[in-house]
N, C-alpha and C. Protein backbone atom coordinates (compact mmCIF):
# COMPACT_ATOMS: atom_id res chain seq x y z
N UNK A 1 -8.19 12.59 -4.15
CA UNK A 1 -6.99 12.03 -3.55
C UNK A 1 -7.41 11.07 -2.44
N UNK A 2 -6.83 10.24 -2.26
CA UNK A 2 -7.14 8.74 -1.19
C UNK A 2 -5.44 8.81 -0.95
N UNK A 3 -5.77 8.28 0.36
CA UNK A 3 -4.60 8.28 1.54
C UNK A 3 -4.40 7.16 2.49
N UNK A 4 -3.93 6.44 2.37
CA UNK A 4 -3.86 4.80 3.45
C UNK A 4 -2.59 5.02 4.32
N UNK A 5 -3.03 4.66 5.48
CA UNK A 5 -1.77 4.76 6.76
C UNK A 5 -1.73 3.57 7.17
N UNK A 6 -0.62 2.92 7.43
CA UNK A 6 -0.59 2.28 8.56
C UNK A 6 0.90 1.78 9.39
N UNK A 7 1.13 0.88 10.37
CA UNK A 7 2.23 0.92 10.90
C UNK A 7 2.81 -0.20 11.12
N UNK A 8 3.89 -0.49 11.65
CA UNK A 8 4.67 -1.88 11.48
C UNK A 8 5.63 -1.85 12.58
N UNK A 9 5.78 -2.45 13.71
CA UNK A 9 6.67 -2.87 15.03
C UNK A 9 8.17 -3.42 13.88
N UNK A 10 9.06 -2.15 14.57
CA UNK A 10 10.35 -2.61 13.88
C UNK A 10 11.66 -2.67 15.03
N UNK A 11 12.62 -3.51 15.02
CA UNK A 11 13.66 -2.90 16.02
C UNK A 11 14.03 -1.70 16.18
N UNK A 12 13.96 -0.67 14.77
CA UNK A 12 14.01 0.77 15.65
C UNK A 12 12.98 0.98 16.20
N UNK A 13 11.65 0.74 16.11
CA UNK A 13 10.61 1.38 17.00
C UNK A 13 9.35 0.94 15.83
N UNK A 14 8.07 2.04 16.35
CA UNK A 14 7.15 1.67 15.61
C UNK A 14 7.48 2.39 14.03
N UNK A 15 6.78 2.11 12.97
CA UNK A 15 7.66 2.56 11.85
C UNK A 15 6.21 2.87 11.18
N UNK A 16 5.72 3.83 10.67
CA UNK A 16 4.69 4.48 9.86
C UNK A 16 4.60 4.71 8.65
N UNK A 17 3.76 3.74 8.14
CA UNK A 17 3.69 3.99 6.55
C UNK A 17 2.65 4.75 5.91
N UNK A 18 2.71 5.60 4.49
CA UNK A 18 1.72 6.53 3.82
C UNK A 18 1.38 6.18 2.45
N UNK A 19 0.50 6.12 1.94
CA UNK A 19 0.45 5.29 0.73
C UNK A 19 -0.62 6.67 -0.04
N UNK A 20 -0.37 7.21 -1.09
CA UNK A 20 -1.77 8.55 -1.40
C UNK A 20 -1.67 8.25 -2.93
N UNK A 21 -2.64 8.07 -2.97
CA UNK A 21 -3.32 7.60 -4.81
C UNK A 21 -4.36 9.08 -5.02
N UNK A 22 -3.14 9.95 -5.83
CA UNK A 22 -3.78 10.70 -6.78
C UNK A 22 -3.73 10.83 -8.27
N UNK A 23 -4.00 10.90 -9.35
CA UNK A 23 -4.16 11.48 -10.61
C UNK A 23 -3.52 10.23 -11.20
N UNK A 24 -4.17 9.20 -10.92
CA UNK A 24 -3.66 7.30 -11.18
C UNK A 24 -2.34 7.46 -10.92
N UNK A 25 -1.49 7.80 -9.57
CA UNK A 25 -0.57 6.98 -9.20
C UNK A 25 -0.57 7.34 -7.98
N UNK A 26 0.46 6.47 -7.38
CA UNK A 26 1.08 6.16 -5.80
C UNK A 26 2.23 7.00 -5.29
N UNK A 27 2.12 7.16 -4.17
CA UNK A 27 3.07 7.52 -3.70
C UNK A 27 3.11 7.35 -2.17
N UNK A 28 4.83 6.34 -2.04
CA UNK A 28 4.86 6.23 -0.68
C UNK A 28 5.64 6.81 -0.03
N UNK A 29 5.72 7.07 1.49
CA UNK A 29 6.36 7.92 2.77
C UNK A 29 5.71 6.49 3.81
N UNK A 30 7.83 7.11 4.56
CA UNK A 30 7.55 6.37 5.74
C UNK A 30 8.42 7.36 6.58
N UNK A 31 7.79 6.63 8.15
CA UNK A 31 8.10 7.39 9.37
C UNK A 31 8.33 6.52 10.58
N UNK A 32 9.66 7.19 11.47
CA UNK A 32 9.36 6.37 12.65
C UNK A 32 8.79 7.72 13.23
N UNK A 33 7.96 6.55 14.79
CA UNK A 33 7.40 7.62 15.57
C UNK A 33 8.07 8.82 16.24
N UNK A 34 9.46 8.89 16.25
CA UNK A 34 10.21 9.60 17.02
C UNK A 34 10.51 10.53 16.51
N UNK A 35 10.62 10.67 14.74
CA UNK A 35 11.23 11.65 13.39
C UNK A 35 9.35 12.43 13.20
N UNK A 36 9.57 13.28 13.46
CA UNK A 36 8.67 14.29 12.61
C UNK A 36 8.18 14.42 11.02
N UNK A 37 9.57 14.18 10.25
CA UNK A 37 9.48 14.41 8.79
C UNK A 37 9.26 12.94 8.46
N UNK A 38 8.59 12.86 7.13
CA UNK A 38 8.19 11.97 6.15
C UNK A 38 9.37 11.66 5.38
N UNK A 39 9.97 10.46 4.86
CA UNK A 39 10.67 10.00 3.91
C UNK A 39 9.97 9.39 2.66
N UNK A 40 9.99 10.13 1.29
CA UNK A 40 9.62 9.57 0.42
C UNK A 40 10.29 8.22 0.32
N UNK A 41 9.76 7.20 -0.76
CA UNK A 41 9.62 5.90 -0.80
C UNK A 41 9.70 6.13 -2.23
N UNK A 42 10.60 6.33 -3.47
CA UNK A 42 10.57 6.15 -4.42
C UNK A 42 10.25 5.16 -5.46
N UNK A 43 11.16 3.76 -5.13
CA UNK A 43 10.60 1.96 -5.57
C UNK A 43 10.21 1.64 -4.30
N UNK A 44 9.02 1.49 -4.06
CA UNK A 44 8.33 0.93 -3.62
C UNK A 44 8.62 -0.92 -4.13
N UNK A 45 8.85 -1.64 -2.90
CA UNK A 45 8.99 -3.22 -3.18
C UNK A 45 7.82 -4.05 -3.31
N UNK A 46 8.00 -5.06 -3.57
CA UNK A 46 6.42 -5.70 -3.56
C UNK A 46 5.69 -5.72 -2.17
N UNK A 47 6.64 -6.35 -0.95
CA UNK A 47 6.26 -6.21 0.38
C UNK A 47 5.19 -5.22 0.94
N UNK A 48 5.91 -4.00 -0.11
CA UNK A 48 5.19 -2.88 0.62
C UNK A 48 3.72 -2.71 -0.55
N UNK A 49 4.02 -3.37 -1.70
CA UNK A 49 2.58 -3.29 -2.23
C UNK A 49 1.83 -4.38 -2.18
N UNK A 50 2.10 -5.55 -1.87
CA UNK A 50 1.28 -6.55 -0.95
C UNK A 50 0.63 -5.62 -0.01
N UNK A 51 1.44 -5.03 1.38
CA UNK A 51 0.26 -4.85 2.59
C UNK A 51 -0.60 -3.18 1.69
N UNK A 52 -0.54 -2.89 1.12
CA UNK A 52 -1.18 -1.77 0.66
C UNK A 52 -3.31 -2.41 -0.10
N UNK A 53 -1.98 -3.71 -1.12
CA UNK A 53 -3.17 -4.63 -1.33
C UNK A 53 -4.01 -4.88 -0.38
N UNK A 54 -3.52 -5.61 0.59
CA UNK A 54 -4.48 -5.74 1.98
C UNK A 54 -5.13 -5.36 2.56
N UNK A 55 -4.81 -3.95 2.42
CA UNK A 55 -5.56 -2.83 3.53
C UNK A 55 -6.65 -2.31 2.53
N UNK A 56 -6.23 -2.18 0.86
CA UNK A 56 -7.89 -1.80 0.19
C UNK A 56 -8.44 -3.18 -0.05
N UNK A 57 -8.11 -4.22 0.15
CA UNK A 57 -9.09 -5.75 -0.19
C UNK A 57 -10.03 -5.65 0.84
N UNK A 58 -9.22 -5.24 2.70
CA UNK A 58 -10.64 -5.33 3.58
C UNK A 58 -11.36 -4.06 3.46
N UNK A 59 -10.90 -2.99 2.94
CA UNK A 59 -11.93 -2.04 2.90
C UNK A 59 -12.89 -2.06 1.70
N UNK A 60 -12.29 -2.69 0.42
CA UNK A 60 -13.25 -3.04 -0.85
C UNK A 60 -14.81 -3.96 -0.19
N UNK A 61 -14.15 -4.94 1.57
CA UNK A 61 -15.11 -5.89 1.69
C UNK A 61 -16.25 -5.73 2.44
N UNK A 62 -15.50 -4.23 3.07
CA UNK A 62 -16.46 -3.12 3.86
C UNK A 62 -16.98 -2.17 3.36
N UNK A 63 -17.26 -2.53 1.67
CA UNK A 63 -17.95 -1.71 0.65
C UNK A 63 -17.62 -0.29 0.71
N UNK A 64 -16.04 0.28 1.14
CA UNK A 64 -15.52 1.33 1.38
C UNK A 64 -14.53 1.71 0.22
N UNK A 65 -14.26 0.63 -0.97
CA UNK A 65 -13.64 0.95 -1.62
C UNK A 65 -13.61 0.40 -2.99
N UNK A 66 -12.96 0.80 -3.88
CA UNK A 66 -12.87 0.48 -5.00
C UNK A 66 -12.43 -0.95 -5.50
N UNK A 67 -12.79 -1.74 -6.56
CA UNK A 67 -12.76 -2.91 -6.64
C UNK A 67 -11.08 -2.72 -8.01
N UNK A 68 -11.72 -1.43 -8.67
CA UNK A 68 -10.72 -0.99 -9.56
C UNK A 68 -9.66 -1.01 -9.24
N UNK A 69 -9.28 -0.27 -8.18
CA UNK A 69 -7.98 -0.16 -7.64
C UNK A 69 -7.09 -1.38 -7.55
N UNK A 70 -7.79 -1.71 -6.76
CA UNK A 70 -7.40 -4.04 -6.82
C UNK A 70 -6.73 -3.89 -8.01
N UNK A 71 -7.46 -4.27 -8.71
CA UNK A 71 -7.10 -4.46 -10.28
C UNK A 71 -5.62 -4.18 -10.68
N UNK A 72 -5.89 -2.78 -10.60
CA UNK A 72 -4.88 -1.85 -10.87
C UNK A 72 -3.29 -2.00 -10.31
N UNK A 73 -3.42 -2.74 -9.31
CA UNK A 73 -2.35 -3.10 -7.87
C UNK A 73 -1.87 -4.27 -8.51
N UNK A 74 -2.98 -5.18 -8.84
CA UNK A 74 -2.80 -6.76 -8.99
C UNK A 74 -1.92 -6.53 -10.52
N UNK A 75 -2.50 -5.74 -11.40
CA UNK A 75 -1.48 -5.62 -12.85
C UNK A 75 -0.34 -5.49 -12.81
N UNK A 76 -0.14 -4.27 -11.60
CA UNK A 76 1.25 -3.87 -11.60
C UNK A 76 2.27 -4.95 -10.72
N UNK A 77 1.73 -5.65 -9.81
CA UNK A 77 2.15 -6.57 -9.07
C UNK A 77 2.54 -7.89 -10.11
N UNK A 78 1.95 -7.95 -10.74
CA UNK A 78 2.61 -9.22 -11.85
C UNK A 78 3.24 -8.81 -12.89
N UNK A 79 2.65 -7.36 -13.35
CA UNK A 79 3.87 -6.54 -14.42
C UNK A 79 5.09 -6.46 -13.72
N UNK A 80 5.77 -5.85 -12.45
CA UNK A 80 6.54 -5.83 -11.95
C UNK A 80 7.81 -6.53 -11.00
N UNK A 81 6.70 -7.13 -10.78
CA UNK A 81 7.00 -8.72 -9.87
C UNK A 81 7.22 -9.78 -10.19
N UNK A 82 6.36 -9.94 -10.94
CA UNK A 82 6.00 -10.62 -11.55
C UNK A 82 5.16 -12.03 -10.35
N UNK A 83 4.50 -11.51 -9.01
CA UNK A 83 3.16 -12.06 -8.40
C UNK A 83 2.13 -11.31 -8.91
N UNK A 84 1.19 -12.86 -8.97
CA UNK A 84 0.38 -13.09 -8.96
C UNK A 84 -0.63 -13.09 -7.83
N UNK A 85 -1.26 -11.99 -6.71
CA UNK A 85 -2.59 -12.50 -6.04
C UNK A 85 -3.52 -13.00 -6.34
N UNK A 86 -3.66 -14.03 -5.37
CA UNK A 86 -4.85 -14.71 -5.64
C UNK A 86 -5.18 -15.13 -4.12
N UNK A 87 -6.54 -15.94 -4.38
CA UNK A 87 -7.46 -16.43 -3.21
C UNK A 87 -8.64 -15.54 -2.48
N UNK A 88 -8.33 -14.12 -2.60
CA UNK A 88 -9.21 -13.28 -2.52
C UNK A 88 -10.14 -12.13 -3.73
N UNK A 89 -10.08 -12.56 -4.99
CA UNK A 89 -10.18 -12.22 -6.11
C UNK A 89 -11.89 -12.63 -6.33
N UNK A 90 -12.18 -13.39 -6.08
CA UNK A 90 -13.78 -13.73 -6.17
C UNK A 90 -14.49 -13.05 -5.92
């Protein structure tokens, strides 16, 4: 199981995101800092799988992560989205 956090300055406050890739799939939860409990994230939007992209591209570049995964993100991102990433793919 792999687990990505991170957070985002919102007018309600700071806002906490959870991203956990087990048994080939995703699943997201978000949080503000003030709420205790986790809110699942059922459709996930592209927005939110863009910065997910982001956060394993710099860790793929800090040889911390999987190149697969990319992949895997980038399919579903044009299956779904129908974007295309590019510019960091080399």
């Amino acid at each position: 199981m792999e687990a990505h956090e991170w957070r985002e300055k919102t007018e309600e406050g700071t806002r906490y995101f959870r991203a956990t890739h087990h048994a080939g799939g995703w699943k997201f939860q978000k949080t503000l800092k003030t709420d205790p409990d986790w809110e699942q994230i059922p459709h996930p939007d592209a927005e939110l799988w863009m910065t997910l992209r982001d956060i394993l591209w710099k860790r793929y570049q800090r040889k911390r992560g999987s190149y697969a995964i990319i992949e895997k993100i980038d399919k579903l991102l044009e299956k779904d989205f129908g974007i295309k990433p590019d510019g960091d793919n080399e």
